[in-house]
N, C-alpha and C. Protein backbone atom coordinates (compact mmCIF):
# COMPACT_ATOMS: atom_id res chain seq x y z
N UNK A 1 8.45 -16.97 -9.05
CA UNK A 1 8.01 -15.59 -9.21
C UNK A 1 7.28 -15.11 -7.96
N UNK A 2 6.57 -15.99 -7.62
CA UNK A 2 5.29 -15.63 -6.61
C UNK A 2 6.69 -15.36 -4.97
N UNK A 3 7.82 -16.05 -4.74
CA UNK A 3 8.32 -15.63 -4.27
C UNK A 3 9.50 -14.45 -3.88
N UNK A 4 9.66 -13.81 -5.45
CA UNK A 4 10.05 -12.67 -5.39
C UNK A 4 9.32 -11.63 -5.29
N UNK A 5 8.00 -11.71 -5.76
CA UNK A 5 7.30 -10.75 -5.20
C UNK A 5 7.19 -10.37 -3.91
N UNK A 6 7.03 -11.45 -2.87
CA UNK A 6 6.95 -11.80 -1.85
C UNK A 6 8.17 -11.24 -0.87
N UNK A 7 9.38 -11.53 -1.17
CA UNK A 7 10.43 -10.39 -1.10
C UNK A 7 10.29 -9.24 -1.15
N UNK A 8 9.96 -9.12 -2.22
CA UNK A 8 9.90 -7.25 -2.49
C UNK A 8 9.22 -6.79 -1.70
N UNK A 9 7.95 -7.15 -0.90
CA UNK A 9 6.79 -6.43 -0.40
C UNK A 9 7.66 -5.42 0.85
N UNK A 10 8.43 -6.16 1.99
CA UNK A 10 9.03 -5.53 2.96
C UNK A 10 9.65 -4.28 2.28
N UNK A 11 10.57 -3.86 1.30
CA UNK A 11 11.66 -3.11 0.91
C UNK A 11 10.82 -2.08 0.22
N UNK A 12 9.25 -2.45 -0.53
CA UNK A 12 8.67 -1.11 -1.34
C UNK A 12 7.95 -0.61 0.32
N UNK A 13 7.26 -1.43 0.77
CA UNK A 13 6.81 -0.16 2.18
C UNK A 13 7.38 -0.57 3.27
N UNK A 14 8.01 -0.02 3.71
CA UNK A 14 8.77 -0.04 4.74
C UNK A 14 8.05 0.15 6.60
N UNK A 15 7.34 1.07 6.06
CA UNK A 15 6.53 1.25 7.21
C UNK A 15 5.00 0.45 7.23
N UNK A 16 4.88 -0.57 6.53
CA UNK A 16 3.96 -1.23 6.81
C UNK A 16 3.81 -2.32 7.92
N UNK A 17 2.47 -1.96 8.67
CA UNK A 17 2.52 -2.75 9.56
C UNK A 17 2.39 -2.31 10.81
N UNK A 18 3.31 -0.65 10.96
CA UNK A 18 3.36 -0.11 11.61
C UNK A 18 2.54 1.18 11.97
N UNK A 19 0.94 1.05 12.09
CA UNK A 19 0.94 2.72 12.20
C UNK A 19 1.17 3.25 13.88
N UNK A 20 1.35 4.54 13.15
CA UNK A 20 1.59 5.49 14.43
C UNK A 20 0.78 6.12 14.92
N UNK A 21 0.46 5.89 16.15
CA UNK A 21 0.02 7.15 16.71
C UNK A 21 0.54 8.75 16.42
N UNK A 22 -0.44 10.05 16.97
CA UNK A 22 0.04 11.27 16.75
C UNK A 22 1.01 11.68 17.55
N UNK A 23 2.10 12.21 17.33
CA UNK A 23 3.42 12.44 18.05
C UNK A 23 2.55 13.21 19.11
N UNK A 24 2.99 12.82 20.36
CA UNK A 24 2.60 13.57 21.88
C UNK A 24 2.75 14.95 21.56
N UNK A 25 1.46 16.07 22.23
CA UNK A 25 1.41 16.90 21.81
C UNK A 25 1.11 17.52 20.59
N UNK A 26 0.53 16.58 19.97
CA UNK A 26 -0.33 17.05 18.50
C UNK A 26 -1.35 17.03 18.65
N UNK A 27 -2.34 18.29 18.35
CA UNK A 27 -3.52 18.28 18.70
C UNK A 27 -4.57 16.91 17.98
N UNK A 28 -5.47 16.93 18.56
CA UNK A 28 -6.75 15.91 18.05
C UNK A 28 -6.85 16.64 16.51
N UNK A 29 -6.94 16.03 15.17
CA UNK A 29 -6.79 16.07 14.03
C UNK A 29 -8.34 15.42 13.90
N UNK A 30 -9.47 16.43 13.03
CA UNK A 30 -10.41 15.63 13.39
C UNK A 30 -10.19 14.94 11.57
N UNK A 31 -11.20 14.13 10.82
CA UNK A 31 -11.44 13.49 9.63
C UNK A 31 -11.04 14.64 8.28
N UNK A 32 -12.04 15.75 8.59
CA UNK A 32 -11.98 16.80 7.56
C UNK A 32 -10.63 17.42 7.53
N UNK A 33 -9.75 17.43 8.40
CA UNK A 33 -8.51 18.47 8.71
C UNK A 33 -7.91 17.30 7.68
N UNK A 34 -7.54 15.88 8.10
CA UNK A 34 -6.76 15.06 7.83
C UNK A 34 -7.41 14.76 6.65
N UNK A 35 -8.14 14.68 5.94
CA UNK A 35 -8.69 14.86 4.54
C UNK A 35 -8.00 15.72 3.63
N UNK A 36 -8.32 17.63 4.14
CA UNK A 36 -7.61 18.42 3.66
C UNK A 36 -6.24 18.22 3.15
N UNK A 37 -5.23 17.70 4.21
CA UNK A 37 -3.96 17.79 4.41
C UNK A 37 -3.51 16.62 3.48
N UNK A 38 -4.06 15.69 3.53
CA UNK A 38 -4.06 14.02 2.40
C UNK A 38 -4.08 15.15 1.20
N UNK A 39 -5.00 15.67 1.05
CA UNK A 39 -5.19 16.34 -0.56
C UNK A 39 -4.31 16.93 -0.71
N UNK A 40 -3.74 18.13 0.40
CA UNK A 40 -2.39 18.68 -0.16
C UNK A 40 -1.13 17.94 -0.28
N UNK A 41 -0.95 16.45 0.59
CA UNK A 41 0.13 15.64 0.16
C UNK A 41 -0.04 15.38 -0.82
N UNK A 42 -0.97 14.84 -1.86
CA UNK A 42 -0.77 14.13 -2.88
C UNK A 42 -0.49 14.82 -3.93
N UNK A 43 -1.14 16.30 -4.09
CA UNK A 43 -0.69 17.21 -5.20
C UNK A 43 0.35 17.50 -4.74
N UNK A 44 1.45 17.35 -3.60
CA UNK A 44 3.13 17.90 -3.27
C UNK A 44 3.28 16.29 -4.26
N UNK A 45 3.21 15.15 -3.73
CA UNK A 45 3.75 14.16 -4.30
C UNK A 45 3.58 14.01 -6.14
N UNK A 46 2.23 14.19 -6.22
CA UNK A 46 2.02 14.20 -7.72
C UNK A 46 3.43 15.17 -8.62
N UNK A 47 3.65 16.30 -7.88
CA UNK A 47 4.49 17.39 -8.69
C UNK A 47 5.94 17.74 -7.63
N UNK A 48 6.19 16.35 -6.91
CA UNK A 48 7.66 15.98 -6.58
C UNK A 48 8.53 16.59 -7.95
N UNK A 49 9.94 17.07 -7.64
CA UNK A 49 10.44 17.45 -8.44
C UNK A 49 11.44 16.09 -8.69
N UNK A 50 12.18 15.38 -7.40
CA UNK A 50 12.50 14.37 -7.56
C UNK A 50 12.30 12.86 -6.58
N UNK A 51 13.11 11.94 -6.13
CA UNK A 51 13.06 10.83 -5.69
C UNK A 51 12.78 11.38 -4.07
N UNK A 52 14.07 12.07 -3.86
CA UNK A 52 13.92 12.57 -2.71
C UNK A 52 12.66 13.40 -2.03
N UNK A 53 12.42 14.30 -2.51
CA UNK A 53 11.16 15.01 -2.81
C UNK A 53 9.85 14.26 -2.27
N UNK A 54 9.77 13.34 -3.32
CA UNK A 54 8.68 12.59 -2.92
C UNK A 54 8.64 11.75 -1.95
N UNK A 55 9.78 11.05 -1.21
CA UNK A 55 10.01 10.13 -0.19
C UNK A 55 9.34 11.10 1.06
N UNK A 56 9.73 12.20 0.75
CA UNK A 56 9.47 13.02 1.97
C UNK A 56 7.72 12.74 2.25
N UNK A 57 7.59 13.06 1.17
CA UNK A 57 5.65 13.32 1.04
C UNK A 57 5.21 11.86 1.55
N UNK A 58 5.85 11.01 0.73
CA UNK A 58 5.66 9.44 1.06
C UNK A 58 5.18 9.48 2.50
N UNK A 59 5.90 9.91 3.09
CA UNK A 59 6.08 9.66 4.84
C UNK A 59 5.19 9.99 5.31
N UNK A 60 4.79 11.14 5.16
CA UNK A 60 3.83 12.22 5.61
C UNK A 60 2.68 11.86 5.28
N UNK A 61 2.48 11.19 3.84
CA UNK A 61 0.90 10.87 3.32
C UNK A 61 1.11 9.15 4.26
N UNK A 62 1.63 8.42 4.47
CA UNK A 62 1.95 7.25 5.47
C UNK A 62 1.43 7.94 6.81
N UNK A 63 1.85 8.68 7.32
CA UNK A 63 1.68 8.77 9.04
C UNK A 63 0.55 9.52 8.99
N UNK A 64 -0.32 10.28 8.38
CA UNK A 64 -1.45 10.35 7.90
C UNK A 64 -2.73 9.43 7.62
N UNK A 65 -2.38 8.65 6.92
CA UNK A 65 -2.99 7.09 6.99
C UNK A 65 -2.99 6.82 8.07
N UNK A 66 -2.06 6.51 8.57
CA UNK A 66 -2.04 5.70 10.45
C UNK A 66 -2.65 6.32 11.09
N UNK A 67 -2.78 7.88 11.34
CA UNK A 67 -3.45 8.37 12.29
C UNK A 67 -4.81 8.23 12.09
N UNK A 68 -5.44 7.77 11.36
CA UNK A 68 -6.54 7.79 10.99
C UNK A 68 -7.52 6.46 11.82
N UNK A 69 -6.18 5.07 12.59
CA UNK A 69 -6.95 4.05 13.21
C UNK A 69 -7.04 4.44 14.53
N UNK A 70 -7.88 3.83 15.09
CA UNK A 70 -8.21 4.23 16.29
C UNK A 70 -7.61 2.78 17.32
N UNK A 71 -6.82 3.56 18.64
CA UNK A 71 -5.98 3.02 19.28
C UNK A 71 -6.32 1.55 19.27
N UNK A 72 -6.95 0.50 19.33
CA UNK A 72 -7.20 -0.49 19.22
C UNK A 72 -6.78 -1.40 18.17
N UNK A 73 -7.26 -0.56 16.65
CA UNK A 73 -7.38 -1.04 15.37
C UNK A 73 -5.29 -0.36 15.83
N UNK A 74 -5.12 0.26 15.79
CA UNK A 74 -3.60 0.34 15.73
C UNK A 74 -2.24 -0.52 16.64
N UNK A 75 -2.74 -1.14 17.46
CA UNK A 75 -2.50 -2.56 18.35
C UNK A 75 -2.40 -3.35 16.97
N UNK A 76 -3.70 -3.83 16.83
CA UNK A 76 -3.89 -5.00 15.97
C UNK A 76 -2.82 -5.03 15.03
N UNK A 77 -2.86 -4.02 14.23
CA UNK A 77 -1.83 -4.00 13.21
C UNK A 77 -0.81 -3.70 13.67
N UNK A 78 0.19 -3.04 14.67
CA UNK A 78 1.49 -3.44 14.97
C UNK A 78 1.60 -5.06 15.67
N UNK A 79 0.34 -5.72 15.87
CA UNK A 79 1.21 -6.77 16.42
C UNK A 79 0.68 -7.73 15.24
N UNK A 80 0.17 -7.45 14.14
CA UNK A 80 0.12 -8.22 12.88
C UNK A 80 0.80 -8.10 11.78
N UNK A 81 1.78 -6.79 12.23
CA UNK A 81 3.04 -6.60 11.63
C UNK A 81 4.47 -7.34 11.76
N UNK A 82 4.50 -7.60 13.05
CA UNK A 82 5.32 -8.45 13.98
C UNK A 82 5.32 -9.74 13.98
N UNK A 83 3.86 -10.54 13.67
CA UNK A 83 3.41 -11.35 13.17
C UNK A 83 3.75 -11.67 12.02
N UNK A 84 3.87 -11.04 10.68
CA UNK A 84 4.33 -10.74 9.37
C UNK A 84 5.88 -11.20 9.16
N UNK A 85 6.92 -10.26 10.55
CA UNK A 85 7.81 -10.09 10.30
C UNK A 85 8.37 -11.29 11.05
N UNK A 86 8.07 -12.17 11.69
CA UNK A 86 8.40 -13.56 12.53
C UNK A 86 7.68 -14.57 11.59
N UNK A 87 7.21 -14.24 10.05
CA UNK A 87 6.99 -15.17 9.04
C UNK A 87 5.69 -15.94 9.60
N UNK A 88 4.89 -15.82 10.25
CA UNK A 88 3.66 -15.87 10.84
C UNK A 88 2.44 -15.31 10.37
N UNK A 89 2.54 -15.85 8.96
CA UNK A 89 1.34 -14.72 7.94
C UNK A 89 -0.09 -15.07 8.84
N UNK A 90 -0.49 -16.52 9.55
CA UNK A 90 -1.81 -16.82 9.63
C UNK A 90 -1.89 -15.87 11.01
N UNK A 91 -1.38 -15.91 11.51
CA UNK A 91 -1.00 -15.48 12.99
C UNK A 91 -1.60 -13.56 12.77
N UNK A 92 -1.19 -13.31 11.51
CA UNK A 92 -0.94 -11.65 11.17
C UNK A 92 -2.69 -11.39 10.33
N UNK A 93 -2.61 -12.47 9.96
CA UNK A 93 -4.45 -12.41 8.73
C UNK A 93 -5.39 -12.50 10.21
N UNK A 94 -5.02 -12.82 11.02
CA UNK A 94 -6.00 -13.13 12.56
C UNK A 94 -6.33 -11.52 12.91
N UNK A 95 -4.90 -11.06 13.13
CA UNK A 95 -4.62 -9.52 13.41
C UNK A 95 -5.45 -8.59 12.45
N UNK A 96 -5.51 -8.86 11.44
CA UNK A 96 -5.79 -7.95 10.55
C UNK A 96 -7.60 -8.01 10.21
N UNK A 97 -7.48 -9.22 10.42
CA UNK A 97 -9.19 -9.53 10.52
C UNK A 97 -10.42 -8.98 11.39
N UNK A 98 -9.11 -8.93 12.86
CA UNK A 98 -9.94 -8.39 13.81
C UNK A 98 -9.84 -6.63 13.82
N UNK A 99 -8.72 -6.14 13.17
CA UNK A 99 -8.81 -4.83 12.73
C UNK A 99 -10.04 -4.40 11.86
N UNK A 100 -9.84 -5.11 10.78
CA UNK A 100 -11.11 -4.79 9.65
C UNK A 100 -12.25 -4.78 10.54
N UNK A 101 -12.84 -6.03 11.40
CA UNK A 101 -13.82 -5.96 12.20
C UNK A 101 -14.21 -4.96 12.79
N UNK A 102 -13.36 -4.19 13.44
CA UNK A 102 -13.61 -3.08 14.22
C UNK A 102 -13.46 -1.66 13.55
N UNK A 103 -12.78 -1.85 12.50
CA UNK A 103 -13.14 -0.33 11.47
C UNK A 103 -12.92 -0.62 9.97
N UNK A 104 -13.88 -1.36 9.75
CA UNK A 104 -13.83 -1.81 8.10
C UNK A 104 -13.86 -0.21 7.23
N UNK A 105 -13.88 0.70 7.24
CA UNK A 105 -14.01 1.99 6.58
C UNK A 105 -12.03 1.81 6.46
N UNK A 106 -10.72 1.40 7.38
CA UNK A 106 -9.73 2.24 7.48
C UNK A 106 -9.62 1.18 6.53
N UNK A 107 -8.32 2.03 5.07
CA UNK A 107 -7.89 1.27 4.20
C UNK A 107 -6.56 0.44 4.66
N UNK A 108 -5.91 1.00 5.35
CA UNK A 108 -4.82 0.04 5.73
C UNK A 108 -4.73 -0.96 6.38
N UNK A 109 -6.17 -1.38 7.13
CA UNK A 109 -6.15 -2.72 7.78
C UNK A 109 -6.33 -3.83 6.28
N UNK A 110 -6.73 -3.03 5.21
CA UNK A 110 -7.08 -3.59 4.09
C UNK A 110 -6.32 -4.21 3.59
N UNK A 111 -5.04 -3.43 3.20
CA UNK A 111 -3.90 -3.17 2.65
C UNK A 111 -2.93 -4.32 3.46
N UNK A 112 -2.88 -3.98 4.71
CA UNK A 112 -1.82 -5.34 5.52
C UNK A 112 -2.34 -6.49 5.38
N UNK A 113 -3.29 -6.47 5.60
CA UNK A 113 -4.26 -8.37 5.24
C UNK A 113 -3.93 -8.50 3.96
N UNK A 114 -4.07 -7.61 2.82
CA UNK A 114 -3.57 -8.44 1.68
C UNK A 114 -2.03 -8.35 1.36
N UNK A 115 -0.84 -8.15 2.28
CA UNK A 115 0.33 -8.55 1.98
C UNK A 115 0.27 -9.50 2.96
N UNK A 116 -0.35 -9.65 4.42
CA UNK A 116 -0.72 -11.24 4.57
C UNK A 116 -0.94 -12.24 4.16
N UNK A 117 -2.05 -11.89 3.36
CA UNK A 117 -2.64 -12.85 2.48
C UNK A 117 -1.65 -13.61 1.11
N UNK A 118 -0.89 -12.32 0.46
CA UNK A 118 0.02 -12.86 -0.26
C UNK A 118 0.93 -13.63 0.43
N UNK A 119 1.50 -13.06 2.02
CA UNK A 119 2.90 -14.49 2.71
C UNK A 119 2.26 -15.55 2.38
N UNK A 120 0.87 -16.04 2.95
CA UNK A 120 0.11 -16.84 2.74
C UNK A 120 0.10 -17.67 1.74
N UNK A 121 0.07 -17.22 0.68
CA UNK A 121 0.07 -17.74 -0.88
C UNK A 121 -1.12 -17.85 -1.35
N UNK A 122 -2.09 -16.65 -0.75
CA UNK A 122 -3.48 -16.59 -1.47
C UNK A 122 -3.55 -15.06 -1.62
N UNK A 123 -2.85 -15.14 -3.53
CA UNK A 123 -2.97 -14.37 -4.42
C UNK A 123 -4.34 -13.71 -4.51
N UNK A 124 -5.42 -14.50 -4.76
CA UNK A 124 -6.51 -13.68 -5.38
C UNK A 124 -7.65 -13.26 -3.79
N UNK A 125 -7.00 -13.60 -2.72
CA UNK A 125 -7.65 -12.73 -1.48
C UNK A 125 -7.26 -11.40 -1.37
N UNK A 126 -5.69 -11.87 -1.48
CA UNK A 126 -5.11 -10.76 -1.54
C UNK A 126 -5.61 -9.39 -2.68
N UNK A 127 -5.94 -9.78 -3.78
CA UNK A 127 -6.00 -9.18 -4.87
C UNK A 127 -7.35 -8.35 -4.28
N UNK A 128 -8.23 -9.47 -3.63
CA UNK A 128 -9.91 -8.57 -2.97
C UNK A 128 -9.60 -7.46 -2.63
N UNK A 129 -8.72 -8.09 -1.35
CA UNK A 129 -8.44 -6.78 -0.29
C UNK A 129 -7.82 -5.57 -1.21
N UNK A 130 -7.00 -5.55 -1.62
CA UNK A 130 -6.70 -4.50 -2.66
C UNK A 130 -7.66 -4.19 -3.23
N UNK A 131 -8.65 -4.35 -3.82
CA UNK A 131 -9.53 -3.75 -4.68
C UNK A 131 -10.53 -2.54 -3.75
N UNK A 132 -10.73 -3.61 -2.09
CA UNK A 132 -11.24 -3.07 -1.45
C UNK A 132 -10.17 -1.75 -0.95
N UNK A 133 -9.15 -2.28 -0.74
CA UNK A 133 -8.27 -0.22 -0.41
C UNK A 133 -8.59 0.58 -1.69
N UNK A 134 -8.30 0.23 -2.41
CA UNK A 134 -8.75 1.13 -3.75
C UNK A 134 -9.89 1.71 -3.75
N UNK A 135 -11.20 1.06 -3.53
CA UNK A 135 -12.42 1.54 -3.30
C UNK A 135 -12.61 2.72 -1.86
N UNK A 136 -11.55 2.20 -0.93
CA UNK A 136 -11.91 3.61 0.22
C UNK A 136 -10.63 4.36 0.04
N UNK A 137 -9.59 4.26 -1.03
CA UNK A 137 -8.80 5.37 -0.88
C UNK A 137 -8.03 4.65 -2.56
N UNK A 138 -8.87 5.73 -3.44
CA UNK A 138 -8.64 5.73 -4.60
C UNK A 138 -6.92 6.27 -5.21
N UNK A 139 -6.12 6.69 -4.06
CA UNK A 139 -5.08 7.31 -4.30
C UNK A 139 -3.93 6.06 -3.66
N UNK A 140 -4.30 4.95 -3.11
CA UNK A 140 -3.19 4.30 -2.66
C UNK A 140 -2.48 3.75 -3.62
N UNK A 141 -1.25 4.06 -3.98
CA UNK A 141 -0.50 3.89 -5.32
C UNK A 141 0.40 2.54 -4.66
N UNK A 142 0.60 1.85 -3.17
CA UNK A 142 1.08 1.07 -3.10
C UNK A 142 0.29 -0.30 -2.94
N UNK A 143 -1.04 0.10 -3.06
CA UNK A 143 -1.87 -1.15 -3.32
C UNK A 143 -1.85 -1.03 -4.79
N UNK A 144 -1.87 -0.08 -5.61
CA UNK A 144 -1.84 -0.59 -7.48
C UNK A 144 -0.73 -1.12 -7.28
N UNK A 145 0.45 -0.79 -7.00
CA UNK A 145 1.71 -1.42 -6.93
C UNK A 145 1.82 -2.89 -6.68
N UNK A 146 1.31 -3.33 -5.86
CA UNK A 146 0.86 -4.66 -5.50
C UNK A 146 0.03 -5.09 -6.62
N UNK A 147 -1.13 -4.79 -6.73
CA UNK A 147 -2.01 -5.56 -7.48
C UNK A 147 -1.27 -5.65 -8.72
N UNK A 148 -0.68 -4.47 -9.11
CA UNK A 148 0.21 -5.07 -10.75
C UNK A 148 0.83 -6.26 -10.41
N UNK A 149 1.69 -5.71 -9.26
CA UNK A 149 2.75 -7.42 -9.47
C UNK A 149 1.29 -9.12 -9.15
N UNK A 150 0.60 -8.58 -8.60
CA UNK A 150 -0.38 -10.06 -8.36
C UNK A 150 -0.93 -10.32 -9.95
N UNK A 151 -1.41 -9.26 -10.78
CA UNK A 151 -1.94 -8.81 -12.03
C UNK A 151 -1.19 -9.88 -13.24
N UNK A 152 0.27 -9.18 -12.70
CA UNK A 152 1.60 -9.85 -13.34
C UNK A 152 1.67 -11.41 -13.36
N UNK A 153 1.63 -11.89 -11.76
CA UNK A 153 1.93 -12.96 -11.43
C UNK A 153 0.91 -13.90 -12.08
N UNK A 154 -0.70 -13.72 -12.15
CA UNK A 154 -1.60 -14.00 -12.71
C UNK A 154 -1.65 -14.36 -14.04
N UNK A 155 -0.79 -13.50 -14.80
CA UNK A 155 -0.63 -13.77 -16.34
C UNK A 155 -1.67 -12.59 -17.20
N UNK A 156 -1.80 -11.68 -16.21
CA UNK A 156 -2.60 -10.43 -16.88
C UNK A 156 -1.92 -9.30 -16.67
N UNK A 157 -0.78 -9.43 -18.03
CA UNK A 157 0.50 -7.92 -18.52
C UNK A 157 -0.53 -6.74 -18.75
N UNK A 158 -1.70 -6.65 -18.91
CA UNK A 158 -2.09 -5.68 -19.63
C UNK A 158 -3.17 -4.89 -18.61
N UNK A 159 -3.65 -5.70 -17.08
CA UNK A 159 -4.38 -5.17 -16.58
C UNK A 159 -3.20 -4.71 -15.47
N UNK A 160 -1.83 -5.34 -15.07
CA UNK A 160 -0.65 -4.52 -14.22
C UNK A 160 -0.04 -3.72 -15.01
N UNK A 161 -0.52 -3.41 -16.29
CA UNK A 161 0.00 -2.46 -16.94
C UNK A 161 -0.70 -1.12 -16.93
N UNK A 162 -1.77 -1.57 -16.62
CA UNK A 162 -2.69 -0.89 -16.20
C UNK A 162 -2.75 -0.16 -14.56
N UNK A 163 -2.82 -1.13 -13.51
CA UNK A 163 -2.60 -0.66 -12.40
C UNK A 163 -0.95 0.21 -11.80
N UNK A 164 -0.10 -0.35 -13.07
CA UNK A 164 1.46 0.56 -12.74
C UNK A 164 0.96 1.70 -13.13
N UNK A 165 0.38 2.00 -14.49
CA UNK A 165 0.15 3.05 -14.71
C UNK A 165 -0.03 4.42 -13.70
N UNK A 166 -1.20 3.55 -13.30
CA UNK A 166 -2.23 4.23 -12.41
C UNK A 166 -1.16 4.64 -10.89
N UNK A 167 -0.87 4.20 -10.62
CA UNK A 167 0.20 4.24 -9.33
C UNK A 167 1.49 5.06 -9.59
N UNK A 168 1.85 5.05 -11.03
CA UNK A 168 2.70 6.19 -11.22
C UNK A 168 2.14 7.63 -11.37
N UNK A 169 1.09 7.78 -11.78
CA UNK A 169 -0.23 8.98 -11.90
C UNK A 169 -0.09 9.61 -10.65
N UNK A 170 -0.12 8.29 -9.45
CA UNK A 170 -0.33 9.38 -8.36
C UNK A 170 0.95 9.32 -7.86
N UNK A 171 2.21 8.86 -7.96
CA UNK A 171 3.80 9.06 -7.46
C UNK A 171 4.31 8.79 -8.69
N UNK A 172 4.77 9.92 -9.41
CA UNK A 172 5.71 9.75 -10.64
C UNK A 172 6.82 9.59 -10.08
N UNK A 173 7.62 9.53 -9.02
CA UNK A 173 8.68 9.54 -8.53
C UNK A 173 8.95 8.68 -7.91
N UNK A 174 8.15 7.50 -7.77
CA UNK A 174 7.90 6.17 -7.61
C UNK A 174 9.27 5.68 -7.51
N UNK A 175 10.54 5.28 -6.04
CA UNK A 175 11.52 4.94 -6.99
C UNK A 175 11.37 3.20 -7.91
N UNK A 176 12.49 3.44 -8.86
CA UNK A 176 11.77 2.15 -10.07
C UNK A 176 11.24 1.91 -10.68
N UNK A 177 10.06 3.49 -11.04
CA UNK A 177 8.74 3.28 -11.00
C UNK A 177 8.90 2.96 -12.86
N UNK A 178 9.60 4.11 -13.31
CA UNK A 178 10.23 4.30 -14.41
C UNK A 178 10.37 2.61 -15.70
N UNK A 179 11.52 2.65 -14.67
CA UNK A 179 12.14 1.20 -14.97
C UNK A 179 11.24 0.09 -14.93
N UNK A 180 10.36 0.07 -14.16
CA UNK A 180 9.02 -1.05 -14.17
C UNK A 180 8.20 -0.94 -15.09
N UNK A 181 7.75 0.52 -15.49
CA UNK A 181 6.84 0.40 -16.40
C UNK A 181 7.17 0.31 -17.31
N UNK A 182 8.82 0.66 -18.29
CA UNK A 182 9.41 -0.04 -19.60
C UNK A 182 9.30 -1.48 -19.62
N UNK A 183 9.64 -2.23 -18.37
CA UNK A 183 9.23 -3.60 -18.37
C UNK A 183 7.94 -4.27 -18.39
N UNK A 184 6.92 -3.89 -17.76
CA UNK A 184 5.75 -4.05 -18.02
C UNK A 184 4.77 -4.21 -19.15
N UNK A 185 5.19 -2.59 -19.78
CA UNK A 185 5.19 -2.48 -21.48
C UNK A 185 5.43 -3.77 -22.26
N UNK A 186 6.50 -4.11 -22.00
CA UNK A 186 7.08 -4.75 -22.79
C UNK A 186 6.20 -6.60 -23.17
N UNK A 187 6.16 -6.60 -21.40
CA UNK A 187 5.39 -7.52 -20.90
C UNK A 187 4.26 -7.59 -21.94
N UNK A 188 3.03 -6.74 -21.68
CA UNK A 188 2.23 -6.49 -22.09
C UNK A 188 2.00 -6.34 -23.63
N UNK A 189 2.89 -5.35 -23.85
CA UNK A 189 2.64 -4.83 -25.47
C UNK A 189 3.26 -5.60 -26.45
N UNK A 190 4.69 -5.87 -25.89
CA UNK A 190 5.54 -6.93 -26.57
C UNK A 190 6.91 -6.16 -27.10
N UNK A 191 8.12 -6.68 -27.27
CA UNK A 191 9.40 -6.13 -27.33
C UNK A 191 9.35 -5.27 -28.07
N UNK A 192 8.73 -4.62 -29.09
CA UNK A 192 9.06 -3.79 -29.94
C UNK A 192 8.88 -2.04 -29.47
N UNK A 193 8.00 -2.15 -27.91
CA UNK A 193 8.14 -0.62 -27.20
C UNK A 193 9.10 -0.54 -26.69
């Protein structure tokens, strides 16, 4: 199990690992602007009409996030992404460590250390770090996403039933999202939902 999860992680975010700088020629975006604009992604994503729809927002509330590290902390994590992706989880938890170090406030240095931490095969670090993105960005629906399946893997149907929930709240358009949470249910509540 613990290795299909482990699979899945690359294919649900795709762009992890990677943040971006602001496309050349975009003005300096100070905290409050990029605050604002987060708030209006998530009510576009919350009331996506469909899959597509929301992928779009996906992106946008993603390169949003990224812009938010500062050139250094954004090194770290592309080359602890790379690290990740050459199956080099300890190599990538180094990367990500020294990110957190230098801006423990950004949630996504949070967020990559604990799909590190899961290559790794330490579930319940991983599970920290998630709790900790949750705590500085109450809207990351791909850290509930994670923590259900760790939740899952754990043998607690009813608290990833809980965190799917919550992650479909903020992307109903989740793709799968649907289909996971009939399974989950089921998990949890037992065959008769």
């Amino acid at each position: 199990m613990r290795r299909r999860l482990v699979l899945l992680l690359p294919a649900a975010w795709p762009m992890a690992g990677r943040a971006q700088p602001a496309a050349p020629g975009t003005p300096p975006r100070g905290p409050e602007a990029r605050k604002a604009e987060l708030d209006r992604a998530f009510e576009a994503l919350r009331t996506a009409p469909n899959e597509e729809g929301a992928a779009l927002v996906e992106g946008r509330i993603r390169m949003l996030w990224a812009q938010g590290a500062s050139p250094a902390v954004g090194l770290l994590l592309r080359r602890g992404g790379r690290n990740l992706e050459a199956e080099l989880p300890v190599e990538a938890l180094e990367d990500y460590d020294a990110a957190i170090t230098l801006a423990p406030d950004f949630a996504e240095s949070w967020f990559l250390r604990a799909q590190a931490n899961l290559r790794a095969g330490a579930g319940a670090a991983a599970a920290r770090d998630l709790q900790e993105v949750l705590r500085l960005e109450p809207r990351h629906w791909p850290a509930l996403t994670m923590l259900a399946a760790i939740q899952n893997e754990a043998g607690d149907p009813q608290g990833a039933l809980r965190s799917l929930r919550a992650a479909l709240a903020i992307n109903p358009q989740m793709p799968g999202g649907a289909e996971r949470l009939r399974e989950q249910r089921r998990k949890a509540e037992g065959d008769a939902t």
